[in-house]
Protein backbone atom coordinates (compact mmCIF):
# COMPACT_ATOMS: atom_id res chain seq x y z
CA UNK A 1 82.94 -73.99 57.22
CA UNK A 2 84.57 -76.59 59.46
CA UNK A 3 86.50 -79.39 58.02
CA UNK A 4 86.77 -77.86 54.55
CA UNK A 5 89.09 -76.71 52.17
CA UNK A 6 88.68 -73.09 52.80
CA UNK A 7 90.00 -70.47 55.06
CA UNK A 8 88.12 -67.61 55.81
CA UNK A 9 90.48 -64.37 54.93
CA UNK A 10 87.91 -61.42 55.81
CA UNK A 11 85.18 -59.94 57.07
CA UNK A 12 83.62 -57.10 56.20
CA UNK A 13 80.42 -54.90 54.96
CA UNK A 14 79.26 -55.28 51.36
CA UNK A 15 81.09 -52.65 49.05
CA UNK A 16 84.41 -53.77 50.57
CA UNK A 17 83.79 -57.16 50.07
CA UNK A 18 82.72 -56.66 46.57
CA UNK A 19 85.86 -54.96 45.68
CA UNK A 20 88.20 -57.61 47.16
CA UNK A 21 85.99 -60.37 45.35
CA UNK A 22 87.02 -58.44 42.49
CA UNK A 23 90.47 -58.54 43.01
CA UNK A 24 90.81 -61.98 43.74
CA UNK A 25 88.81 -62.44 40.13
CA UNK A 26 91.58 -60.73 38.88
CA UNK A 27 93.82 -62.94 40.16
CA UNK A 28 92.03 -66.08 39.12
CA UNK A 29 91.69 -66.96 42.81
CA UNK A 30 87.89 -68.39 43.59
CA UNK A 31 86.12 -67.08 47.00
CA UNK A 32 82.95 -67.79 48.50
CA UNK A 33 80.79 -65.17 50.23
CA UNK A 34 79.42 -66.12 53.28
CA UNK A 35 76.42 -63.80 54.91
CA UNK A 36 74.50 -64.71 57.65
CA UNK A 37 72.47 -61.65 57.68
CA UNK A 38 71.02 -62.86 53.97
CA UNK A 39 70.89 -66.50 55.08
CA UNK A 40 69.53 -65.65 58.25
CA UNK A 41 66.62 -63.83 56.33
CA UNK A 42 65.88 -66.28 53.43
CA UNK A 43 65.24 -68.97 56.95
CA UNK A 44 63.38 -66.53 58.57
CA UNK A 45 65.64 -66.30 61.56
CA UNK A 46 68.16 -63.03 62.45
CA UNK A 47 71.75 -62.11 62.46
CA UNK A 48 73.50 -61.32 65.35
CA UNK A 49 75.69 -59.05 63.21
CA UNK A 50 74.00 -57.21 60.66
CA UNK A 51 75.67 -56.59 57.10
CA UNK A 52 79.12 -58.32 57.24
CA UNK A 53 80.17 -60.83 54.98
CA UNK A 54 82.48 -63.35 55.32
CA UNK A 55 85.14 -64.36 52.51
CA UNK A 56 86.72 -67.49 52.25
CA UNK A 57 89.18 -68.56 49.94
CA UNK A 58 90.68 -72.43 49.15
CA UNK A 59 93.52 -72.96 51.45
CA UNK A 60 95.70 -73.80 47.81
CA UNK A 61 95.25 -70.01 46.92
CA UNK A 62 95.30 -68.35 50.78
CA UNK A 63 98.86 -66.95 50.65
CA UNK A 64 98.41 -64.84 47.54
CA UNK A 65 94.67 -63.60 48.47
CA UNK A 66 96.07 -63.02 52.03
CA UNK A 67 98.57 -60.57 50.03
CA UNK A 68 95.58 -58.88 47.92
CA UNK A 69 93.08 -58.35 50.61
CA UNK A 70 96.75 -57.05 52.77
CA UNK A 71 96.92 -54.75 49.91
CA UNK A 72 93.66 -53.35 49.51
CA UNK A 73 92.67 -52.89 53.56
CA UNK A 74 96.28 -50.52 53.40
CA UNK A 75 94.76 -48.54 50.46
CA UNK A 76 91.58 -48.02 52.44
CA UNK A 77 93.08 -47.40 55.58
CA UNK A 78 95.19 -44.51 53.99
């Protein structure tokens, strides 16, 4: 997503991803889900990287998803 208006704040599998898209709903913030391995598929070509997903968030609304996704990786991690 070069020379764009979004930032991308993580990268991970699926379920995690899912749950931080949540939160950010939450939080009226908008992300897009970027994943290669899907877009990769639908073309017909491959991943290098299989299953990660990429979120990116509008660089208006970075600091307080930065905080969220902060949040939620210390929850998991504990």
């Amino acid at each position: 997503m070069a020379n764009s208006n979004y930032i991308k704040v993580f990268t991970g599998d699926f379920i995690t991803v899912q749950r931080m898209l949540t939160e950010l709903e939450t939080e009226n913030i908008k992300a897009v889900v970027k994943d290669e391995t899907e877009s990769g598929r639908l073309a017909g070509f491959g991943a290098a990287i299989q299953g990660l997903q990429e979120i990116y968030v509008h660089t208006d609304e970075v600091d307080k998803a930065v905080v969220i996704i902060e949040t939620i990786n210390a929850q998991l991690q504990a």
